[in-house]
Protein backbone atom coordinates (compact mmCIF):
# COMPACT_ATOMS: atom_id res chain seq x y z
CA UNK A 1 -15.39 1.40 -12.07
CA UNK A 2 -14.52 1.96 -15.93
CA UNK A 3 -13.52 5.18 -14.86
CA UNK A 4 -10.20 3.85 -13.24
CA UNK A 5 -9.28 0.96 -16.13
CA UNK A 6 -10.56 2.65 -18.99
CA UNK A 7 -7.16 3.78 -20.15
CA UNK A 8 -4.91 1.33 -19.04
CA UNK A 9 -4.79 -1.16 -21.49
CA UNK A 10 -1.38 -1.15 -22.36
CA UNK A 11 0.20 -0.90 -18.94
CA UNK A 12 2.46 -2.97 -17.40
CA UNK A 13 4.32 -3.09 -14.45
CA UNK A 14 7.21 -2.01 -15.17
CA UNK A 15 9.07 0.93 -14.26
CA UNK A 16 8.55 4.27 -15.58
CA UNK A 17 10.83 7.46 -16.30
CA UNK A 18 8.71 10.44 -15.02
CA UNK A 19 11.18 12.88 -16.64
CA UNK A 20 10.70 12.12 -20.07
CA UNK A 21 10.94 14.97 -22.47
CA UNK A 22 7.54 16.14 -23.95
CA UNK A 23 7.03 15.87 -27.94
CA UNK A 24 5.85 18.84 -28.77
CA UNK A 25 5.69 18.16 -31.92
CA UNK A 26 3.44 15.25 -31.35
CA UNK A 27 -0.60 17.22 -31.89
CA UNK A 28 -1.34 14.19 -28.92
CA UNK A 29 0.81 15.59 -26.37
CA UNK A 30 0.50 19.77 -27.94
CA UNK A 31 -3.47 18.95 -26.81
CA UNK A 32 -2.79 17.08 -23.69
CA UNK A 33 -0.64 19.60 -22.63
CA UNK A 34 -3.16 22.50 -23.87
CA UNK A 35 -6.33 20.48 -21.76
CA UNK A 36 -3.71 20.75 -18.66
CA UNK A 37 -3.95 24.47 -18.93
CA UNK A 38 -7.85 24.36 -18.33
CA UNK A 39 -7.72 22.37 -15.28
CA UNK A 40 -7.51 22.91 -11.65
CA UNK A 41 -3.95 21.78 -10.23
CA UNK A 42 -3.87 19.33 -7.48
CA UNK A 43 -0.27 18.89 -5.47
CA UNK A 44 -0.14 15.33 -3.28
CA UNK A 45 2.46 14.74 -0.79
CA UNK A 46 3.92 11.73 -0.62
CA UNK A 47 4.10 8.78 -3.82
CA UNK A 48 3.30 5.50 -1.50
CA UNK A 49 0.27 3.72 -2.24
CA UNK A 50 -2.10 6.44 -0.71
CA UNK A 51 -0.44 9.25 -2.26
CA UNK A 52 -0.48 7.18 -5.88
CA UNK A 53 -3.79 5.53 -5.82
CA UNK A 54 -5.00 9.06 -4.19
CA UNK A 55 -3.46 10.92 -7.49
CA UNK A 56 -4.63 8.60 -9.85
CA UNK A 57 -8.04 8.67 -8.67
CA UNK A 58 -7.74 12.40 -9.26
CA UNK A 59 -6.30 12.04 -12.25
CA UNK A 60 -8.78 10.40 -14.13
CA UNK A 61 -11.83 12.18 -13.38
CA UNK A 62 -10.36 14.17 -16.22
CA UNK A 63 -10.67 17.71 -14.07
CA UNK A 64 -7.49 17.96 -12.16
CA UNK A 65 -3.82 18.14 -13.60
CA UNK A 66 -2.23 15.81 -10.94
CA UNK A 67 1.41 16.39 -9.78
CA UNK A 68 3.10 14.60 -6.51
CA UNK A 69 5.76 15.91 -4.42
CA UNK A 70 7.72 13.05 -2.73
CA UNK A 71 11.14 12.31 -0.71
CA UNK A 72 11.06 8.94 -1.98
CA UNK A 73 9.91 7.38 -5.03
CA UNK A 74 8.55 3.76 -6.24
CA UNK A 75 11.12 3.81 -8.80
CA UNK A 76 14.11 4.19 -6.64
CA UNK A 77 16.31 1.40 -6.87
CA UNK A 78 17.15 0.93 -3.07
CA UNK A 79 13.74 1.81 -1.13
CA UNK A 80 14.27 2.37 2.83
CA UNK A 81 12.22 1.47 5.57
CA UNK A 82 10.84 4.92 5.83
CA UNK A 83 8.76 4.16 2.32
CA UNK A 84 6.85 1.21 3.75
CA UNK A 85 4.77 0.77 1.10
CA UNK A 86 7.69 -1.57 -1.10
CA UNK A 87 7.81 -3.79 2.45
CA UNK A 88 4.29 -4.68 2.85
CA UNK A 89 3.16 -8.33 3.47
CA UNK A 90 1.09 -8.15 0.54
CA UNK A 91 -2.22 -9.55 0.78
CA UNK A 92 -5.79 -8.15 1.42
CA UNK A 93 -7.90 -9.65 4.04
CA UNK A 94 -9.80 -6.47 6.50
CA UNK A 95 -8.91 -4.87 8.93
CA UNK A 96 -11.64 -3.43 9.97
CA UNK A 97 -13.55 -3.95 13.63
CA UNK A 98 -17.06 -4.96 13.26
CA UNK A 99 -18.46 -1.79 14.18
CA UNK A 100 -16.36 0.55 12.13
CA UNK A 101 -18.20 0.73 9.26
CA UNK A 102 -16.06 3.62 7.49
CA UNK A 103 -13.19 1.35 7.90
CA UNK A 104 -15.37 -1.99 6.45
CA UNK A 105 -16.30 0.33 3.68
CA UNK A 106 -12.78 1.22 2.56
CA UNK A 107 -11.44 -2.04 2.70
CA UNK A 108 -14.69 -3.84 0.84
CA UNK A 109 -14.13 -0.89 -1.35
CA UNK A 110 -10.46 -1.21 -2.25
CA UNK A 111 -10.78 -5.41 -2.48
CA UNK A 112 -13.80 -4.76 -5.76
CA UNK A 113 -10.49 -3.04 -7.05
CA UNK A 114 -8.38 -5.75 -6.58
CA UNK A 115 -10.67 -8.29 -7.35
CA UNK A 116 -10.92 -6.79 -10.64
CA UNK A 117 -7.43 -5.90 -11.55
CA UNK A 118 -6.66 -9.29 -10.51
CA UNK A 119 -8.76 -11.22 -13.51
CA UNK A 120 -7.13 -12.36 -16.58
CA UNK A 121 -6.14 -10.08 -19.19
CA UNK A 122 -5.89 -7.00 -16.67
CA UNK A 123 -2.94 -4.88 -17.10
CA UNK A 124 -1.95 -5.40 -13.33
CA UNK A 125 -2.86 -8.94 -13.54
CA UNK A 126 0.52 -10.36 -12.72
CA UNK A 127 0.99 -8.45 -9.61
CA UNK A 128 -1.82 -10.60 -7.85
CA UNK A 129 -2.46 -13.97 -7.19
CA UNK A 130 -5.68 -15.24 -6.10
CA UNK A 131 -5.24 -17.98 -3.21
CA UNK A 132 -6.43 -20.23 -0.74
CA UNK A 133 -6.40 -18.10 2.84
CA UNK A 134 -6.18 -20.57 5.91
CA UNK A 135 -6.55 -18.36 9.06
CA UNK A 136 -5.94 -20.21 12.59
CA UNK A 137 -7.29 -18.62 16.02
CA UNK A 138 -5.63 -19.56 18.92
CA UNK A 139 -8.28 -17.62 21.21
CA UNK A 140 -12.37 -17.87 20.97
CA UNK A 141 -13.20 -14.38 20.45
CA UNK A 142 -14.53 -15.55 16.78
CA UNK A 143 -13.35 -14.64 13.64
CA UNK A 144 -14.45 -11.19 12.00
CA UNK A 145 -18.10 -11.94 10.56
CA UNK A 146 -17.34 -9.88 7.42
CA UNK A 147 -14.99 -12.72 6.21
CA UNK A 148 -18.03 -14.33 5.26
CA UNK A 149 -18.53 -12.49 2.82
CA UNK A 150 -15.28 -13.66 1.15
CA UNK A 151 -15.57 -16.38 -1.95
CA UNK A 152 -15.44 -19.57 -0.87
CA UNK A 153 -15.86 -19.36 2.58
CA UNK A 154 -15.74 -22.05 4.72
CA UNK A 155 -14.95 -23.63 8.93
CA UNK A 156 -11.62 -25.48 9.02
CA UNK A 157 -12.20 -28.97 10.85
CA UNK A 158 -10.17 -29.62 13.68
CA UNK A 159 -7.52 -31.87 11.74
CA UNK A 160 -6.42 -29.11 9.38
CA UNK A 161 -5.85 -27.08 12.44
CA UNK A 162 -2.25 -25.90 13.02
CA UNK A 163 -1.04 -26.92 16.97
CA UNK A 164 -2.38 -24.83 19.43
CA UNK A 165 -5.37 -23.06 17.12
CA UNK A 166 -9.03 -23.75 18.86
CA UNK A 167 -10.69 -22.64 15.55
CA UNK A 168 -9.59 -21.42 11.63
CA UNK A 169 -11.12 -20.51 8.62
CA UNK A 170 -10.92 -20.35 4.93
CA UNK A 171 -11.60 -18.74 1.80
CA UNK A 172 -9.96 -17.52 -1.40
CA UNK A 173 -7.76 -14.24 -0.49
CA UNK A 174 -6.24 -11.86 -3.35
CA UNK A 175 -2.07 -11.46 -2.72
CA UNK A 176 0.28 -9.17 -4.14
CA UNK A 177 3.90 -8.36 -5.14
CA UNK A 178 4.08 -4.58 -3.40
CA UNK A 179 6.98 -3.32 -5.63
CA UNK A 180 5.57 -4.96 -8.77
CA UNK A 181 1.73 -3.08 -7.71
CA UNK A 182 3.64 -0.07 -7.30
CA UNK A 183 5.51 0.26 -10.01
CA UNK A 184 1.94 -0.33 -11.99
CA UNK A 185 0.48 2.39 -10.20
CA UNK A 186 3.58 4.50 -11.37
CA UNK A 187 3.53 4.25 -14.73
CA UNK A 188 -0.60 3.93 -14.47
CA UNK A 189 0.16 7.86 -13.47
CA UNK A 190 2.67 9.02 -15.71
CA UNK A 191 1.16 7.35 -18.50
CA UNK A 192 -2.27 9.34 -17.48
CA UNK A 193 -0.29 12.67 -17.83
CA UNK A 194 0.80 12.81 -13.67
CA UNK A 195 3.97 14.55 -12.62
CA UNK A 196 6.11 13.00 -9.78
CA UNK A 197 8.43 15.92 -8.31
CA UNK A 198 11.21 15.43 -6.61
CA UNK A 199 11.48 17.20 -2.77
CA UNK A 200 11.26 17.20 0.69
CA UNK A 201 8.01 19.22 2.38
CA UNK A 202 9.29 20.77 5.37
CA UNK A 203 5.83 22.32 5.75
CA UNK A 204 2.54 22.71 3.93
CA UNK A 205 2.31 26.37 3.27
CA UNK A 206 5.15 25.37 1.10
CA UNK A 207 3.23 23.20 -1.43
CA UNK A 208 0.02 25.84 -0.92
CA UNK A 209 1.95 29.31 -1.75
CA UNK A 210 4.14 27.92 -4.21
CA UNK A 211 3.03 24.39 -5.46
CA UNK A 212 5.30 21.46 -6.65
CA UNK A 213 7.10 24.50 -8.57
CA UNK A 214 9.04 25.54 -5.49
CA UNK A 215 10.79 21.86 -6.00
CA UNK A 216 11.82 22.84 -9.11
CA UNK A 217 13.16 25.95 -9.16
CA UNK A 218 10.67 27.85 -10.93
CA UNK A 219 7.99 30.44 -10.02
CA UNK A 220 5.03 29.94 -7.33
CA UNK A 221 2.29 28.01 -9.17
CA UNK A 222 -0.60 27.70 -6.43
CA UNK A 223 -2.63 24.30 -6.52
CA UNK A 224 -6.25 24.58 -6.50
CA UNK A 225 -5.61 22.11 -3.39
CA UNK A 226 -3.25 19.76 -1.52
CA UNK A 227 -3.80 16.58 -0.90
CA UNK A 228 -1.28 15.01 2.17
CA UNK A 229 -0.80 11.44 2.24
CA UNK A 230 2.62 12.04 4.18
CA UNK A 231 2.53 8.31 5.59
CA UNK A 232 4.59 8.37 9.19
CA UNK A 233 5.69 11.90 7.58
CA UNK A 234 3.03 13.07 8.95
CA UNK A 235 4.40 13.29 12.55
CA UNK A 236 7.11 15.75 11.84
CA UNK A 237 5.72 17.56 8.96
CA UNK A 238 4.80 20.94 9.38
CA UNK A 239 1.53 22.17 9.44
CA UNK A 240 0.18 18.69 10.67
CA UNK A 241 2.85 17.67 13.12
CA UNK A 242 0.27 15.00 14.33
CA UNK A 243 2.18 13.73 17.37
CA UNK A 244 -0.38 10.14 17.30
CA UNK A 245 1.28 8.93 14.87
CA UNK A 246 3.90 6.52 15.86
CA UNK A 247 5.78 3.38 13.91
CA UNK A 248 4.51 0.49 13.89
CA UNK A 249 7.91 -1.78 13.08
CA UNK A 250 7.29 -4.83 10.62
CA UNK A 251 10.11 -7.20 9.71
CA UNK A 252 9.66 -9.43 7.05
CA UNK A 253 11.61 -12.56 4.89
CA UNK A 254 11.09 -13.25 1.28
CA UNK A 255 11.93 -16.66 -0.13
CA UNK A 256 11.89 -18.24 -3.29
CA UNK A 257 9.48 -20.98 -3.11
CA UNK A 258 7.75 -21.83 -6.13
CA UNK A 259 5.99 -24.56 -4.76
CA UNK A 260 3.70 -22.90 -2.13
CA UNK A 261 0.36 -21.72 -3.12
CA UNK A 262 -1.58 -21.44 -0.41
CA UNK A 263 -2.15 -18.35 2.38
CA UNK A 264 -1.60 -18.74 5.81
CA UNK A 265 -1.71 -16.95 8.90
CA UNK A 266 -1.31 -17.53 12.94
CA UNK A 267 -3.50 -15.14 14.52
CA UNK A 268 -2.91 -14.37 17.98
CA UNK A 269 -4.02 -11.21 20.04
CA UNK A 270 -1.31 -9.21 21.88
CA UNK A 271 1.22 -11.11 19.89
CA UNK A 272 3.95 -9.17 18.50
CA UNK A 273 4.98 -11.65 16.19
CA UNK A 274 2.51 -12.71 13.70
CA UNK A 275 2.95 -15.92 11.51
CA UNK A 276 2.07 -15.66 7.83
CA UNK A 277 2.60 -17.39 4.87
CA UNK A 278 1.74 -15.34 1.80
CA UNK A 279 2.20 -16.03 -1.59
CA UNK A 280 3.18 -14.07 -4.95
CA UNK A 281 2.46 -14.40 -8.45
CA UNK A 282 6.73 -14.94 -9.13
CA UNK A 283 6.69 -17.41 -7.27
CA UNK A 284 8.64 -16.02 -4.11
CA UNK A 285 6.74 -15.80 -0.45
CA UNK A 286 6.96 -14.02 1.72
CA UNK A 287 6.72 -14.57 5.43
CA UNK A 288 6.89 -12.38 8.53
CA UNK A 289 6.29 -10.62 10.69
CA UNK A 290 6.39 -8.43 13.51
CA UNK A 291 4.42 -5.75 15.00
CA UNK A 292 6.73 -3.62 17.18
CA UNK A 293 5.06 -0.27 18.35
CA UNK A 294 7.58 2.75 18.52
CA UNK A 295 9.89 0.85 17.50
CA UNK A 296 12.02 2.93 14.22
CA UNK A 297 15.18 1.15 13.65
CA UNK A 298 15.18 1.11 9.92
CA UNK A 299 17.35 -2.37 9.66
CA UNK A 300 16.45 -5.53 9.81
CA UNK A 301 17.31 -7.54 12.95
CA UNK A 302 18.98 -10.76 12.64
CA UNK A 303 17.79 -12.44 15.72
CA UNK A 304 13.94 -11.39 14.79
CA UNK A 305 15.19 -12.82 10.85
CA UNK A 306 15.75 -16.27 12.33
CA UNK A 307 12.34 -16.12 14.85
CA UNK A 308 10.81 -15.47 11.47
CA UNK A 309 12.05 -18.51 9.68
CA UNK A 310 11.93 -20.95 12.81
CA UNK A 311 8.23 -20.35 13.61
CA UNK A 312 7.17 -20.43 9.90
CA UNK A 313 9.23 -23.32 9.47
CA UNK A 314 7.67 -25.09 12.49
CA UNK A 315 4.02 -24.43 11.69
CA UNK A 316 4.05 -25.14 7.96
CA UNK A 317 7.14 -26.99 6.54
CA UNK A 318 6.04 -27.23 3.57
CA UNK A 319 7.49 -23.89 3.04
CA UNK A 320 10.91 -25.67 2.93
CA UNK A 321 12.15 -27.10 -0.28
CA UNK A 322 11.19 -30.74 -1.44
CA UNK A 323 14.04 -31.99 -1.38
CA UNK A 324 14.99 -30.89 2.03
CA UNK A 325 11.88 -32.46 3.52
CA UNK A 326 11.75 -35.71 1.33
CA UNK A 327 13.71 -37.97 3.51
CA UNK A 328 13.99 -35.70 6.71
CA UNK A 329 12.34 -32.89 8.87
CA UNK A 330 13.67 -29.72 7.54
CA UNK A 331 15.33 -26.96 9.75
CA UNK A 332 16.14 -22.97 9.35
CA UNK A 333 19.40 -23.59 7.75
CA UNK A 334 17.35 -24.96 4.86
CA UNK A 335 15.60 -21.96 4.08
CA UNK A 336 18.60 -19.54 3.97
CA UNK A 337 19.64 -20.74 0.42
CA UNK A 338 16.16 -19.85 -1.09
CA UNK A 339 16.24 -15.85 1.05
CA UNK A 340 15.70 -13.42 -1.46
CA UNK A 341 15.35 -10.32 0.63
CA UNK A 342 14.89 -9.74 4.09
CA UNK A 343 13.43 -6.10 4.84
CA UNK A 344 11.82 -3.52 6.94
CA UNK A 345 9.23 -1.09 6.75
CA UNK A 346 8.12 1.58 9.77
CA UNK A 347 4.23 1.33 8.96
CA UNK A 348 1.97 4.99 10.17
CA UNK A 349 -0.02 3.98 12.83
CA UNK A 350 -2.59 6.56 14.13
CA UNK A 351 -4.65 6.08 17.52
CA UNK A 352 -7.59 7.69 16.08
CA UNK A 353 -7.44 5.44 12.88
CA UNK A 354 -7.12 7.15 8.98
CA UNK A 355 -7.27 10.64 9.10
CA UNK A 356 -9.78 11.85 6.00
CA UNK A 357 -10.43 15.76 6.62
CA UNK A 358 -10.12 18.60 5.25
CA UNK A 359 -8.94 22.60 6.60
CA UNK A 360 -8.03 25.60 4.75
CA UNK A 361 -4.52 27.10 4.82
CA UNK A 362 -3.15 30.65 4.02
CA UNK A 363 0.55 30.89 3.29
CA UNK A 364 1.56 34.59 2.35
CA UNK A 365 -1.47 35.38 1.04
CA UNK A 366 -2.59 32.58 -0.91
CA UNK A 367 -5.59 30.28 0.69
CA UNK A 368 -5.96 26.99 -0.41
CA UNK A 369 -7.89 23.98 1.20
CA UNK A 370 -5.40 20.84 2.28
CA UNK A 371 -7.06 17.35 2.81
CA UNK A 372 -5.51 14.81 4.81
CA UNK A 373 -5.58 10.93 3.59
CA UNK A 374 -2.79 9.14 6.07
CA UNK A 375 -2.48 6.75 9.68
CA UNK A 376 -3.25 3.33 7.16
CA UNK A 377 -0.98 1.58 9.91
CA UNK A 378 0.04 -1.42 8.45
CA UNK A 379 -3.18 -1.78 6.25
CA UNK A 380 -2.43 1.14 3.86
CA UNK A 381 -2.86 -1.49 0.61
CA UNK A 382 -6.06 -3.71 1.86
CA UNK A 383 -7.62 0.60 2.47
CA UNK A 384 -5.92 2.42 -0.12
CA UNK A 385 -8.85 3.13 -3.09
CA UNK A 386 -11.45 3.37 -0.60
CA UNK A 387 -9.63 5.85 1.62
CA UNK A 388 -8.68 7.73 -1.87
CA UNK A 389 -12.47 7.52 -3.21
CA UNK A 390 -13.10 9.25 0.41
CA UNK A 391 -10.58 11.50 0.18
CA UNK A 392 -11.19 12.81 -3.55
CA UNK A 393 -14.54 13.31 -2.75
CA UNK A 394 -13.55 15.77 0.41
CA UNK A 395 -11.43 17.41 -2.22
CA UNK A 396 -14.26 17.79 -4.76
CA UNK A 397 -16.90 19.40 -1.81
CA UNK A 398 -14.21 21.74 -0.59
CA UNK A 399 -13.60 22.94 -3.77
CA UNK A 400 -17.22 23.71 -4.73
CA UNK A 401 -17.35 25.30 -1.67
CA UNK A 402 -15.27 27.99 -3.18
C-alpha cells in the first residue's frame, strides 16, 4: 500500500486548480515534465470516483502520464445529478452477495484503503469518520456473513431493536463526506502531475485517434490506452452504448446535526425506500434514501424529501435537535431548520454487475486497447480501489501484450 500514500503528505482536501501554469523555470517541474516525455500516456473518461481513484492508481506506479477527459468535474461549484459521485450516502459497508467473490474482493479491497486513510494523521483523515453501524433486518434471510469480519462485531438484543426488525447487527463502519473525499482525490491527482481535460466524448475512437488533445485544440496525441469509467455515460456513449445500464434514482437529505454519532440503517428487501442514518466528520448527516430503477429525473422530489425526514424521524429521533425533543416528541417541521442540502444523484446500475474488460479499437488508423471500469450502481465508493487495482492491472497485461 505505500505505493498509493507515499506522496501525499501534504494533501488536503481542498480544492485544486488543474490549470495552473507550469514553472518552467522551476529544475522540479523542467524534470517532471522531461520524465512525462518517457512514459506511456493513459486517457480516462470520466473524473467520478472510478475514473479518479482509477487515474491515480495509474498515476503512481510511476509509468503512465495520466490525463482525464470529463463533462463534469469534482471541482465544479454546482454538481448535477448526472455526476453521482458528490450525492452518495457515504459510508462503506459491502455489497457484495456471498458467492461473488470478485465483488467481496473489491469491496474488502477498497475498505484496507479506507481503513487506512481514515487513521490519524492521514492526509484524507477528515473526510472519514469511523462509527458505530447498527443494521436492523426486518426479514430472516440473515445478515451477509462477511460482516463478521468487520471490527467489533457483534448480535443486537432484541431491546435495541428498532419496531418491526426480527434481527440487527453491529460493528464499527468507516463514513465519509463524498465532496470532501473527492476533492482529496483531486488534488491527490494534480498534485501527482495528472491532467483533468475539459470535454464531452461523443465516442471512443475520439480519445484513441486523437487523445485528450482533441479537447484542446491541439494535434492528435494517441494514448498508449483508454481507460472508460463513463459512469451511466456509458449507455449512450459511443463505442460502448451498453444498453444494461439504467439509473438507479437516489434521493437524499443532509442535516446539520452535530450530535449524532452513530450509523444506522433499515434494511428491507424489495423496499424502495431505504432508512439510513449516516454520519460525517463536520458534523452534518445525512439521511436517505431511495432506490428508484429507471427512474432519471435529475431534481429532487419534495414529497419523497418529506418521506425521507418522517421515517428517519420516526425510527430514530434522536436525529432531531435536543431541544426539540427535551420536553416533547419531535416532528418533521423540526428538522427543516437544520436541512443543509437536499440532492440527487442517477447512480449506473448494470444487470451483469461492474464491467472490468478490455478490447482493442482502431480509429483511422491508430489501434489502441480501451478497458472498461463502470456499472458500480450505487456502490461505486465502498468498490472503487478494488475495481481500479482490477482494472489497472487489465491495462498493464494488454499493454505487454503489445
Amino acid at each position: 500500500m505505500d505505493l498509493l500514500y507515499r506522496r501525499h503528505a501534504n494533501c488536503t482536501c481542498a480544492h485544486s486548480s488543474s490549470t495552473a501554469p507550469t514553472n518552467w523555470a522551476n529544475p522540479k517541474h523542467l524534470i517532471s515534465h522531461m520524465l512525462s516525455q518517457t512514459k506511456q500516456k493513459i486517457t480516462v473518461i470520466g473524473a467520478g470516483v472510478i475514473g479518479l481513484s482509477t487515474a491515480i492508481h495509474l498515476q503512481e506506479k510511476d509509468e503512465y502520464d495520466v490525463t482525464i477527459v470529463a463533462e463534469i468535474s469534482p471541482s465544479d461549484e454546482n454538481p448535477s445529478a448526472h455526476y453521482t459521485s458528490h450525492w452518495a450516502g457515504g459510508h462503506h459497508c459491502t455489497a457484495a452477495e456471498s458467492d461473488d467473490m470478485r465483488q467481496r474482493v473489491m469491496d474488502e479491497r477498497t475498505y484496507q484503503v479506507f481503513w487506512f486513510m481514515a487513521q490519524p494523521g492521514h492526509p484524507a483523515e477528515k473526510c472519514f469518520i469511523r462509527t458505530p453501524q447498527y443494521e436492523h433486518y426486518f426479514e430472516e434471510l440473515g445478515h451477509p456473513r462477511r460482516l463478521e469480519s468487520m471490527p467489533d462485531f457483534k448480535y443486537m438484543k432484541k431491546s435495541e431493536l428498532i419496531p418491526g426488525a426480527v434481527f440487527g447487527i453491529t460493528f464499527t463502519a468507516i463514513s465519509f463526506d463524498p465532496a470532501a473525499y473527492l476533492d482529496y482525490l483531486h488534488k491527490r491527482f494534480i498534485e501527482g502531475g495528472g491532467k483533468i481535460v475539459r470535454g464531452s466524448v461523443q465516442h471512443i475512437k475520439q480519445v484513441v485517434e486523437g487523445g485528450s488533445a482533441v479537447f484542446e485544440g491541439r494535434p492528435p496525441e494517441p494514448p498508449a490506452a483508454v481507460v472508460v469509467c463513463a459512469g451511466l455515460g456509458a449507455r449512450t456513449l459511443g463505442g460502448v452504448e451498453d444498453k444494461t445500464v439504467t439509473s438507479v434514482r437516489g434521493q437524499t437529505v443532509v442535516l446539520h446535526a452535530p450530535w449524532v454519532r452513530f450509523g444506522a440503517t433499515r434494511r428491507k428487501i424489495e423496499d424502495e425506500m431505504i432508512s439510513y442514518v449516516i454520519p460525517r466528520h463536520n458534523g452534518n448527516i445525512v439521511i436517505g434514501g431511495t432506490l428508484n430503477v429507471d427512474d432519471w429525473y435529475p431534481l429532487p422530489r419534495e414529497e419523497t424529501k418529506r418521506a425521507i425526514l418522517e421515517k428517519a424521524l420516526a425510527l430514530w429521533p434522536e436525529i432531531a435537535p435536543p431541544d426539540a425533543r427535551k420536553d416533547r416528541k419531535p416532528t418533521v417541521e423540526d428538522l427543516y431548520p437544520i436541512i443543509v442540502e437536499d440532492g440527487v444523484g442517477l447512480r449506473p446500475h448494470r444487470e451483469d454487475g461492474i464491467r472490468i474488460e478490455a478490447e482493442w479499437v482502431e480509429a483511422n488508423g491508430v489501434t489502441a486497447p480501451v478497458v472498461f471500469n463502470y456499472g458500480h450502481g450505487a456502490y461505486g465508493f465502498e468498490s472503487s480501489w478494488g475495481s481500479a487495482y482490477m482494472a489497472v492491472d487489465l491495462v498493464e497485461k494488454v499493454l505487454n501484450r503489445r
